[in-house]
Protein backbone atom coordinates (compact mmCIF):
# COMPACT_ATOMS: atom_id res chain seq x y z
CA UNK A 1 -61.07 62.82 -48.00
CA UNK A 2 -61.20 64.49 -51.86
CA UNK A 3 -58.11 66.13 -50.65
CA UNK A 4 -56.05 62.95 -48.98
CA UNK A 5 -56.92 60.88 -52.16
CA UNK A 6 -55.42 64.06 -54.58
CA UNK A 7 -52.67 64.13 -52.75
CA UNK A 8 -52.30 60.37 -52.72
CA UNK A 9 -52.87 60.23 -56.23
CA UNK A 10 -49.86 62.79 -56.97
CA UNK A 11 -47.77 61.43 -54.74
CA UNK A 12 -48.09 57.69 -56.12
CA UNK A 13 -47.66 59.11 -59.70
CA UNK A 14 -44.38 60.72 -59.32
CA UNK A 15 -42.94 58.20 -57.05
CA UNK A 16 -43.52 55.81 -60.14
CA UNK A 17 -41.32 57.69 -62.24
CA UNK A 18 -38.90 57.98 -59.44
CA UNK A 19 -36.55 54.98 -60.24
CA UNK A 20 -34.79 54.36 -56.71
CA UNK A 21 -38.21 54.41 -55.35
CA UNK A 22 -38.79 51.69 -57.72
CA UNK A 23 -36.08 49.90 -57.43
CA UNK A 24 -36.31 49.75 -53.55
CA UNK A 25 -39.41 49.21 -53.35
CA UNK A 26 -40.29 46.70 -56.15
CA UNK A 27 -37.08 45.45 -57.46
CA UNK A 28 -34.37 44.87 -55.17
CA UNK A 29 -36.51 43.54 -51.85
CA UNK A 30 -39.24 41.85 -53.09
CA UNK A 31 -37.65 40.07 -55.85
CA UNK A 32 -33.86 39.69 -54.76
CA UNK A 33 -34.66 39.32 -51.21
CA UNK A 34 -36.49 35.78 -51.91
CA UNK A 35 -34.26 34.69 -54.67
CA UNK A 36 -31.61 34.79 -52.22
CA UNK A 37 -32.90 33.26 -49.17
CA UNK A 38 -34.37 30.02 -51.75
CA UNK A 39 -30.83 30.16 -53.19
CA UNK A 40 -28.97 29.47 -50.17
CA UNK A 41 -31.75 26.94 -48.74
CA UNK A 42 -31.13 24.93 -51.70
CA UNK A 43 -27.37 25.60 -50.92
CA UNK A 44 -27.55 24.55 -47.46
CA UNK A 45 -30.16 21.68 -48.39
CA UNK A 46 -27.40 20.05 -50.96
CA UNK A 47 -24.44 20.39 -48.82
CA UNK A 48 -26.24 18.32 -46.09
CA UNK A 49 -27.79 16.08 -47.85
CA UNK A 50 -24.01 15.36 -49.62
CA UNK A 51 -22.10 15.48 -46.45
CA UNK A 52 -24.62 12.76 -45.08
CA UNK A 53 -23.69 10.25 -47.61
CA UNK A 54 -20.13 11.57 -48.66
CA UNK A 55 -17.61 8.89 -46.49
CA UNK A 56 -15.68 10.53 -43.33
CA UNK A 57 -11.82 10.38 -43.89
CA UNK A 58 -10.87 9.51 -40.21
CA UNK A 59 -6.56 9.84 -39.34
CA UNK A 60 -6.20 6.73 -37.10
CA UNK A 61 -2.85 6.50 -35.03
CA UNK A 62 -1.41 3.16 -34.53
CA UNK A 63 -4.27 1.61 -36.30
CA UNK A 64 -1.88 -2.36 -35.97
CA UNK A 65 -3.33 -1.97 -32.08
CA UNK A 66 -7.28 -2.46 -33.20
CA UNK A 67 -7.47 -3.86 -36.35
CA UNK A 68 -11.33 -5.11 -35.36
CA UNK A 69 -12.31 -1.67 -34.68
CA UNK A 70 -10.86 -0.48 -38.10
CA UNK A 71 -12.85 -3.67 -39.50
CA UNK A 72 -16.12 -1.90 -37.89
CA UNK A 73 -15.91 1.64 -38.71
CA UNK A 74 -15.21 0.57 -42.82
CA UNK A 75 -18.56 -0.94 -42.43
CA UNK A 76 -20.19 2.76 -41.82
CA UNK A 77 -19.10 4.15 -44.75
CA UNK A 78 -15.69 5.86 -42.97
CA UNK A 79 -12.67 5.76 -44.84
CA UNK A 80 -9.35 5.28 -42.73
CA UNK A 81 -6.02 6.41 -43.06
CA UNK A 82 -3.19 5.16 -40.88
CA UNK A 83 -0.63 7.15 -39.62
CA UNK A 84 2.26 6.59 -36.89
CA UNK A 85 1.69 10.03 -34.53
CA UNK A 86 2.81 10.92 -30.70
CA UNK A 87 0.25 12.99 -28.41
CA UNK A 88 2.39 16.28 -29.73
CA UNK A 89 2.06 15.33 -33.41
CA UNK A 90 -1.40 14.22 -33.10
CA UNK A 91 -2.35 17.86 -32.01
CA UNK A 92 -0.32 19.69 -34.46
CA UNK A 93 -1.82 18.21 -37.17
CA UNK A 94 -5.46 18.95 -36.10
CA UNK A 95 -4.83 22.35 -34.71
CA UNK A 96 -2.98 23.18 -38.23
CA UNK A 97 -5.78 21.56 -39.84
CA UNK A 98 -3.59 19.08 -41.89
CA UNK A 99 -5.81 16.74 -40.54
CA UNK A 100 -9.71 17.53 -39.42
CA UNK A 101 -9.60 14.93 -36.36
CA UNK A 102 -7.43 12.05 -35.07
CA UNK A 103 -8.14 9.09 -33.77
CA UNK A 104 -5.34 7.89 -31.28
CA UNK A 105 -5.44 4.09 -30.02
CA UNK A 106 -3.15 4.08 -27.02
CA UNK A 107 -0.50 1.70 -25.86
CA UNK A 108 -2.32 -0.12 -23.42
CA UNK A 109 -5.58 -0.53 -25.40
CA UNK A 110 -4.70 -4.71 -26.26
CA UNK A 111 -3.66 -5.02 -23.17
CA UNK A 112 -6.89 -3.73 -21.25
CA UNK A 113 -8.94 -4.92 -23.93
CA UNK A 114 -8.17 -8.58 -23.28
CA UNK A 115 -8.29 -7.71 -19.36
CA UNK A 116 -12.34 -6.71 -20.47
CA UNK A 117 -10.73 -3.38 -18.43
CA UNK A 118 -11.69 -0.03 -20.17
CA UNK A 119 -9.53 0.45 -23.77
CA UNK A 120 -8.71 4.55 -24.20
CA UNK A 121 -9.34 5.56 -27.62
CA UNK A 122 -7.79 9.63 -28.14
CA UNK A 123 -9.78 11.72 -30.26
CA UNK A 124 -7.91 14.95 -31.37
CA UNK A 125 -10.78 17.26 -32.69
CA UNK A 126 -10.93 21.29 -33.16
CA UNK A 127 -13.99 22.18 -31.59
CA UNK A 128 -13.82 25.79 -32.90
CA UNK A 129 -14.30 24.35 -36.29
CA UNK A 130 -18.04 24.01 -37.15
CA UNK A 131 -17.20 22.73 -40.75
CA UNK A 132 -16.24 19.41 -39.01
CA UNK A 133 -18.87 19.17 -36.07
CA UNK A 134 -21.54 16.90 -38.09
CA UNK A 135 -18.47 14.74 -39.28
CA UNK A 136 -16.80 14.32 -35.33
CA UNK A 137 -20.79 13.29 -34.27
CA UNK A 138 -20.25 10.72 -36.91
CA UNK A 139 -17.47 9.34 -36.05
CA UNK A 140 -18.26 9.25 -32.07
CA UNK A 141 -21.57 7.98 -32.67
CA UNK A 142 -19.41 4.96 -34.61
CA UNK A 143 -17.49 4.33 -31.71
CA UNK A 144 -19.91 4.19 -29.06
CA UNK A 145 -21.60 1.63 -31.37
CA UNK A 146 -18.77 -0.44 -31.58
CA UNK A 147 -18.08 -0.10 -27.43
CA UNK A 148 -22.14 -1.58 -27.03
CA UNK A 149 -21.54 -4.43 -29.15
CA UNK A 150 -18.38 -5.25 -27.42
CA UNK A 151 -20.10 -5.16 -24.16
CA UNK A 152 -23.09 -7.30 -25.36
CA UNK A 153 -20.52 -10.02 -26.62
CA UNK A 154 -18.65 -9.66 -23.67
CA UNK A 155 -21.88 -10.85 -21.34
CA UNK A 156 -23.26 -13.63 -23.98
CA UNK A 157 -19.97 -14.87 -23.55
CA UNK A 158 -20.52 -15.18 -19.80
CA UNK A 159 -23.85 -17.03 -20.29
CA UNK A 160 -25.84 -13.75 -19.62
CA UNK A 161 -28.89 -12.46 -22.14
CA UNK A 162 -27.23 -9.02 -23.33
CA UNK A 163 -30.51 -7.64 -22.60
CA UNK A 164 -29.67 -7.05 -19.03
CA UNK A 165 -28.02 -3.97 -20.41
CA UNK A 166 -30.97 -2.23 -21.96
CA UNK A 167 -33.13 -1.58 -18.76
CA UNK A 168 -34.32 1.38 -20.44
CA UNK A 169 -35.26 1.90 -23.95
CA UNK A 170 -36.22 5.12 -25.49
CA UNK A 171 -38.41 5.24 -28.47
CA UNK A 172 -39.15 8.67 -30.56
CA UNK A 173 -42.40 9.42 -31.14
CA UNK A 174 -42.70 12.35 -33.73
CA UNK A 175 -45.66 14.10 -33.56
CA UNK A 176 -44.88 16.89 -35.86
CA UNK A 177 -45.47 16.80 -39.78
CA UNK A 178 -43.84 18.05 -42.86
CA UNK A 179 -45.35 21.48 -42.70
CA UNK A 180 -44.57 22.19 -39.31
CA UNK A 181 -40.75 20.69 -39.52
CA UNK A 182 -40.17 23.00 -42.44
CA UNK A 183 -40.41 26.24 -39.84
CA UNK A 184 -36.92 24.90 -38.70
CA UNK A 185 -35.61 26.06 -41.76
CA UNK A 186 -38.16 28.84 -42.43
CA UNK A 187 -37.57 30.59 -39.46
CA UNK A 188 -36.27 33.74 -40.48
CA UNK A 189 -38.76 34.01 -43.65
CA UNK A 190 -41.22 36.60 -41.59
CA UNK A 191 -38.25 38.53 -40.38
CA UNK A 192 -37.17 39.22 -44.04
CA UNK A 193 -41.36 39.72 -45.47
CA UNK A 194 -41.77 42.40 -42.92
CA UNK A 195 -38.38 44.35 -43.39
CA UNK A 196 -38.81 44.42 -47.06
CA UNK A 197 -42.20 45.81 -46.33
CA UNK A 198 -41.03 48.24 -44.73
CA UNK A 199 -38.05 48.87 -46.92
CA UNK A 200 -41.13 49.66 -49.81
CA UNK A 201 -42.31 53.23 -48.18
CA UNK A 202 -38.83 53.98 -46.81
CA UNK A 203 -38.05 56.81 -49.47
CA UNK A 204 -41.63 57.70 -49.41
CA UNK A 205 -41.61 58.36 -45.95
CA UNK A 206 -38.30 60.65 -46.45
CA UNK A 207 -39.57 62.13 -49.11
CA UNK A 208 -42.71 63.52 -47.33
CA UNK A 209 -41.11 65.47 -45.07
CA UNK A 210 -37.25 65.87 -45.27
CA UNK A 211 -37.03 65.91 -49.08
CA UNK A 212 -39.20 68.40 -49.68
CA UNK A 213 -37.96 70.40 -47.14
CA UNK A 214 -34.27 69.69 -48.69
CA UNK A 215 -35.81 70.64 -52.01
CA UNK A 216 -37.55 74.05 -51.44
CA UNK A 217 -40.77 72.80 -51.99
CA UNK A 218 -42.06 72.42 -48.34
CA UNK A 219 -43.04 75.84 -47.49
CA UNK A 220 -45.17 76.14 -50.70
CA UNK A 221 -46.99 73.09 -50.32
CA UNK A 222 -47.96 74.16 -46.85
CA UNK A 223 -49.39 77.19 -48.16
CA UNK A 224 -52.08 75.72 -50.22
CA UNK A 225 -55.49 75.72 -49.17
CA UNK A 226 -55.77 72.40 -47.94
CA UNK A 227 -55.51 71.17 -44.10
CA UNK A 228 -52.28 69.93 -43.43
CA UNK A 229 -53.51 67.15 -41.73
CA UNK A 230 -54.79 66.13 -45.71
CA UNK A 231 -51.66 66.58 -47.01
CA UNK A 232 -49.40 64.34 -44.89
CA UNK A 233 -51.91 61.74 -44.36
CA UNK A 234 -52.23 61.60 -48.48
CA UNK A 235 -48.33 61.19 -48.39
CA UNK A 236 -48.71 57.87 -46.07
CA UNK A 237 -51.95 56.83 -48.02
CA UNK A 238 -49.24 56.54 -50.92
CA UNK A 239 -46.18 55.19 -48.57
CA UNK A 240 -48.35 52.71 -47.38
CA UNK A 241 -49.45 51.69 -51.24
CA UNK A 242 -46.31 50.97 -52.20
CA UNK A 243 -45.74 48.98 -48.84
CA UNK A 244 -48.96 47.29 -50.08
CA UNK A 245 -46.94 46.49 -53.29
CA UNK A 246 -43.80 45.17 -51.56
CA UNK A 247 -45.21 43.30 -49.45
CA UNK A 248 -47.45 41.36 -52.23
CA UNK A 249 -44.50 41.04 -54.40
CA UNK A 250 -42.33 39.41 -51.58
CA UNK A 251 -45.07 37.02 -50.66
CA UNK A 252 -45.64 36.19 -53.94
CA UNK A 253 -41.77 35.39 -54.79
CA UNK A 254 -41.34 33.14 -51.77
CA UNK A 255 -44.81 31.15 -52.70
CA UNK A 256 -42.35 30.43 -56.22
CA UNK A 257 -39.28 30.54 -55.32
CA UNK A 258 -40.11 28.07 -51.93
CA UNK A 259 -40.92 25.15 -54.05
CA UNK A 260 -37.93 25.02 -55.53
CA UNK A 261 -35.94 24.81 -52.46
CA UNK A 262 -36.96 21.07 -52.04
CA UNK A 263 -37.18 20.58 -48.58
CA UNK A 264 -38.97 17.26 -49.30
CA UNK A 265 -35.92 15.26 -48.99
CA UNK A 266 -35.34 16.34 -45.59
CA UNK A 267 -38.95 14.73 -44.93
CA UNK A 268 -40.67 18.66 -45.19
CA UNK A 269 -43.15 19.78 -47.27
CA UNK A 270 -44.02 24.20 -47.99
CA UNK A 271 -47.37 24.87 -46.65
CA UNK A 272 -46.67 28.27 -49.08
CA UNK A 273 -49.75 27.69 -52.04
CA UNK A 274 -51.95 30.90 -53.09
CA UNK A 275 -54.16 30.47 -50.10
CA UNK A 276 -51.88 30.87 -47.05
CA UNK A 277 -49.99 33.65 -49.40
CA UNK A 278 -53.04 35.82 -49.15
CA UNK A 279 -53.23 34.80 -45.49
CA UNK A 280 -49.86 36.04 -44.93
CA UNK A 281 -50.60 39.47 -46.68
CA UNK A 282 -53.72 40.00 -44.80
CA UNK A 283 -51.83 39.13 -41.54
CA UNK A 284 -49.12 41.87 -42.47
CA UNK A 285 -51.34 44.32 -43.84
CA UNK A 286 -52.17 46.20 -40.59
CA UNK A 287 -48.79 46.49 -39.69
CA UNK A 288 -48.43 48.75 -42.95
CA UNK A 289 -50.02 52.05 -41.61
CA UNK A 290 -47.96 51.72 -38.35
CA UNK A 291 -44.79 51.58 -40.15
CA UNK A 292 -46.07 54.12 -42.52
CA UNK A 293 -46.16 57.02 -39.72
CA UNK A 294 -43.62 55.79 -37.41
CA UNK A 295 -41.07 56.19 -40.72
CA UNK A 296 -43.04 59.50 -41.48
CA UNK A 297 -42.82 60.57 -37.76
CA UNK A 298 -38.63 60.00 -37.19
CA UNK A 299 -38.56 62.12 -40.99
CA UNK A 300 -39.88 64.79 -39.77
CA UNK A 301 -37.29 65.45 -37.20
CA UNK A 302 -34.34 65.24 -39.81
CA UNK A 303 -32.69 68.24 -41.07
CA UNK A 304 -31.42 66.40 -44.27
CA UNK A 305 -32.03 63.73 -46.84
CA UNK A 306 -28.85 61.91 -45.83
CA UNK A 307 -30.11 62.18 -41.80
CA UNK A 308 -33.49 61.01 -42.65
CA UNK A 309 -31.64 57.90 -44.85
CA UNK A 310 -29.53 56.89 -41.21
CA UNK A 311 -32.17 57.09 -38.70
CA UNK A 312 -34.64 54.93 -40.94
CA UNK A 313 -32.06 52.26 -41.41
CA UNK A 314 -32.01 52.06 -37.76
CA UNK A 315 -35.69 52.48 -37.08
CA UNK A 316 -36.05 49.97 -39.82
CA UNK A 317 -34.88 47.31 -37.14
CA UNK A 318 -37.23 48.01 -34.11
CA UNK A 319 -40.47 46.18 -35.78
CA UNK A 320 -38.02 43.22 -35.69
CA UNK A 321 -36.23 43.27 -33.22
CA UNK A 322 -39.33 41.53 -31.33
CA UNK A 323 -38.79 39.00 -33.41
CA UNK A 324 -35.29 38.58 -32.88
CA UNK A 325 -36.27 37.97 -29.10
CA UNK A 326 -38.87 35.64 -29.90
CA UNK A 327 -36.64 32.99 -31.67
CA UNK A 328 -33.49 33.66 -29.39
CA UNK A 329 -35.95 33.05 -26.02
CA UNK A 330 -38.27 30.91 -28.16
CA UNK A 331 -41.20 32.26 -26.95
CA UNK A 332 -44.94 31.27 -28.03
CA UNK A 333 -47.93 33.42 -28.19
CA UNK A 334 -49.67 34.08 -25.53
CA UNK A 335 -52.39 36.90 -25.21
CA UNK A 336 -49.97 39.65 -23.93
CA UNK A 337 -47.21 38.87 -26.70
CA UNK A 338 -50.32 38.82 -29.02
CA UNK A 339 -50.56 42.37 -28.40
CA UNK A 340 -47.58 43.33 -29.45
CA UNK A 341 -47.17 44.51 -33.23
CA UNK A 342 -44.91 43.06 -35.30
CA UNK A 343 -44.73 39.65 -32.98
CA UNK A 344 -47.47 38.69 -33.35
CA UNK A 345 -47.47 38.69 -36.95
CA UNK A 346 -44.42 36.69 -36.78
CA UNK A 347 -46.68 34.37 -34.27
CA UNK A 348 -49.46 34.19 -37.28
CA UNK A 349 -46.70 33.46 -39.95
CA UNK A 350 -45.20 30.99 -38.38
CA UNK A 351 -48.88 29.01 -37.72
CA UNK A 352 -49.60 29.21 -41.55
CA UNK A 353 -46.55 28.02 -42.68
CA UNK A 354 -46.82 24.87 -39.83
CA UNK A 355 -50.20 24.18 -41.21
CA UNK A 356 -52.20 24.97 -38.04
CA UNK A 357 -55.41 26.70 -37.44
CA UNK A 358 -55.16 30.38 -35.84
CA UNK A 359 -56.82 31.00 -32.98
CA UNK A 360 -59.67 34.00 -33.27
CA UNK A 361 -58.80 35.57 -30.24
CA UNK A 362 -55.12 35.72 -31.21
CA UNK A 363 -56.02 37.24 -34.74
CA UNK A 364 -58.33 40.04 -33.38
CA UNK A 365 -55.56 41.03 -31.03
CA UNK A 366 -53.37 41.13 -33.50
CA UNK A 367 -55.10 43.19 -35.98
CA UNK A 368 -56.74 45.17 -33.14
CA UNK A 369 -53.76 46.38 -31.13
CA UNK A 370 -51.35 46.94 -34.44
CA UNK A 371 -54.60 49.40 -36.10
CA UNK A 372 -54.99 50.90 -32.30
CA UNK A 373 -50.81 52.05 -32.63
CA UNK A 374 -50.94 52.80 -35.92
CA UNK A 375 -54.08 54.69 -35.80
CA UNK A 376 -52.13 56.64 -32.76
CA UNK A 377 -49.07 57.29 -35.04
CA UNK A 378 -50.88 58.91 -37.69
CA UNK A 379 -52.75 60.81 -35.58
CA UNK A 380 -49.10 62.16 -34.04
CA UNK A 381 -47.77 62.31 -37.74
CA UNK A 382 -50.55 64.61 -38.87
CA UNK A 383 -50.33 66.97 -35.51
CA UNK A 384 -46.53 67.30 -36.85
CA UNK A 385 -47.47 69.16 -39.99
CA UNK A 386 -48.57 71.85 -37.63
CA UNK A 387 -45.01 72.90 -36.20
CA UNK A 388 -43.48 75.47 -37.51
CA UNK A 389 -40.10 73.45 -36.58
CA UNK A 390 -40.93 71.50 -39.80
CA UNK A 391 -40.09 73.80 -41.85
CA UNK A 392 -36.07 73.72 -40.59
C-alpha cells in the first residue's frame, strides 16, 4: 500500500503541472460542459416561452368567403393576411417557404355552410419544417374550436341542449410536481456528468501505459523494485482522483448554473441544492474505479499515444450508451437494469432530481454490482503489467 500511495502521489503531482491534463480534466468539462447545457436551456426556455405569446401570421386564401371565421381566429391572438391563391400557388408558396402555411377556404364553403353540410377549409403546411410545427398546432387547434362552436349553435338553434354533444368529457389530472416535470428537460444532464467524468482520467489512463511506453520511460519503471501490480494500481489511484475532481466540479457547476436556467415559468422547479449534489457524487463515485481500469485496460493494448487517444474516444461512449437505450425505450429500473453500471446511476440521478426517495435495494445494487466490475477490471489491469507485450 506504501508503494500504490508513492506512486499515486507522483503521479498526481506531475499530472498537475501537465496543462492538457488540466485543462481536460478541470477546465473544459466540468466548467464549459454546464455553462453550455444552462445556456441553451435558457435559450430554448425563452424562445418558447416568446413563441407562445408572439401572434401567428396565418396566409388566408379567399378570406371574402368566411369573414366570421377570420372574425374568430383575430380573437386568439392570430394575425391574418389575405391573399387571392389557386391550389398550385398555394403550394408554391409554402414549399418555397414564402409563406410558412396557408389557409385555403374553398369555393363551395358558403354554399355548404348554409346547407349545415361539411365546409372544406385547405391547409397548405410543410411538415418537414419543425420551426413551424408548434405554430400549425396553433392554428388547427383554432379551427377545430371554431367548427365546435358552430356545431353547438347549430343544435341550440334546433331547440336541442348543445350538451348532447359532450357525452364524454376528459379532465387532466396531473399528478406530477415541479421537480419531477423538470426531468423533461433535464434528461440528458446524467449523460453529460458521467462522460465528463470520465473525460477527467482520460489522459491519465493513456499516460499510464502508452505514454510512457511512447516516451522511453516504461521499461525503467518496470525495473524498479516494486510489484508491478503497485505501480499500475497507483497510476488509477491517481486517474481515478482526478475523476474524483471532475466529477465534483461538474456537479457543482450544474447546482449554479441550473438556477439560472429558470424553469419556473414553465411551472418546474431544480431539485439541484447542496444536498442532492453530494447525493449525485456519491451515486457516481463507484462508477469511477470501473472507468478508471477499463480506460487503463484498452491503453495498454495501444502501440501509440495517438491510438490510445482514438480507442478512448470510442470507449468513452460504452458507459453511456446504456443510457442512450434507456431514454430511447424509456425504460424504468427494475432489479436486473439495477445491475447494470452506468444505468443505474442514470436511474438514481434521475430520482434525485424528481424529488423522490431511492429505494435501498436499488442503491445497494447499484453500488454493489458497479464495485464487483470494477473491482474485476483492476484486478485484469494489474495482471497486464505482467506481459511482456507491454512493453511494444
Amino acid at each position: 500500500m506504501w508503494a500504490i500511495l508513492s506512486v499515486f502521489r507522483k503521479e498526481f503531482r506531475e499530472n498537475l503541472r501537465d496543462r492538457r491534463t488540466l485543462i481536460s480534466a478541470l477546465v473544459f468539462g466540468p466548467l464549459f460542459g454546464p455553462i453550455l447545457f444552462g445556456a441553451a436551456l435558457s435559450v430554448s426556455i425563452d424562445r418558447g416561452s416568446s413563441a407562445a405569446d408572439k401572434p401567428v401570421t396565418l396566409t388566408v386564401s379567399h378570406a371574402e368567403r368566411a369573414p366570421n371565421l377570420l372574425t374568430h381566429l383575430k380573437q386568439y391572438n392570430i394575425k391574418v393576411e389575405t391573399a387571392s391563391y389557386d391550389d398550385a400557388a398555394a403550394r408554391d408558396a409554402v414549399k418555397e417557404h414564402r409563406k410558412p402555411f396557408v389557409l385555403m377556404v374553398t369555393d363551395e364553403f358558403g354554399e355548404n355552410f348554409q346547407s349545415s353540410q361539411p365546409a372544406q377549409l385547405l391547409l397548405y403546411v410543410d411538415s418537414s419544417d419543425a420551426n413551424n410545427a408548434k405554430d400549425v398546432t396553433r392554428i388547427k387547434t383554432m379551427l377545430n374550436q371554431y367548427g365546435s362552436l358552430l356545431a353547438k349553435l347549430r343544435v341550440m338553434t334546433r331547440g336541442i341542449d348543445p350538451m348532447v354533444l359532450s357525452p364524454i368529457v376528459i379532465h387532466d389530472v396531473d399528478v406530477s410536481t415541479p421537480a419531477s416535470r423538470s426531468v423533461l428537460a433535464l434528461g440528458t444532464l446524467s449523460y453529460l456528468v458521467l462522460l465528463t467524468m470520465l473525460m477527467g482520467g482520460m489522459y491519465l489512463a493513456i499516460d499510464a501505459t502508452a505514454g510512457e511506453r511512447e516516451r522511453g520511460s516504461l521499461e525503467p519503471l518496470l525495473t524498479v523494485p516494486v510489484r508491478r501490480e503497485s505501480l499500475i494500481y497507483g497510476k488509477m489511484l491517481a486517474t481515478c482522483a482526478f475523476m474524483t475532481l471532475s466529477l465534483s466540479l461538474t456537479v457543482s457547476a450544474f447546482a449554479i448554473v441550473l438556477q439560472f436556467a429558470g424553469l419556473e415559468r414553465f411551472g418546474m422547479s431544480v431539485n439541484f441544492g447542496p444536498v442532492v449534489a453530494l447525493m449525485i457524487v456519491a451515486c457516481c463515485l463507484p462508477l469511477v474505479p470501473l472507468g478508471a481500469a477499463l480506460m487503463t485496460i484498452v491503453a495498454a493494448f495501444t502501440r501509440s499515444y495517438r491510438e490510445a487517444q482514438t480507442y478512448l474516444g470510442l470507449v468513452l461512449l460504452v458507459p453511456t450508451l446504456p443510457l442512450v437505450f434507456a431514454s430511447v425505450m424509456g425504460l424504468r429500473p427494475t432489479l436486473r437494469l439495477m445491475m447494470v453500471p452506468s444505468l443505474s446511476q442514470h436511474f438514481l440521478i434521475t430520482s434525485l432530481l424528481r424529488d423522490e426517495p431511492v429505494s435501498g435495494v436499488f442503491l445497494a445494487l447499484s453500488v454493489g454490482m458497479t464495485l464487483a466490475v470494477g473491482a474485476v477490471l483492476v484486478f485484469v489491469a494489474g495482471r497486464l503489467y505482467h506481459r511482456e507485450a507491454l512493453l511494444g
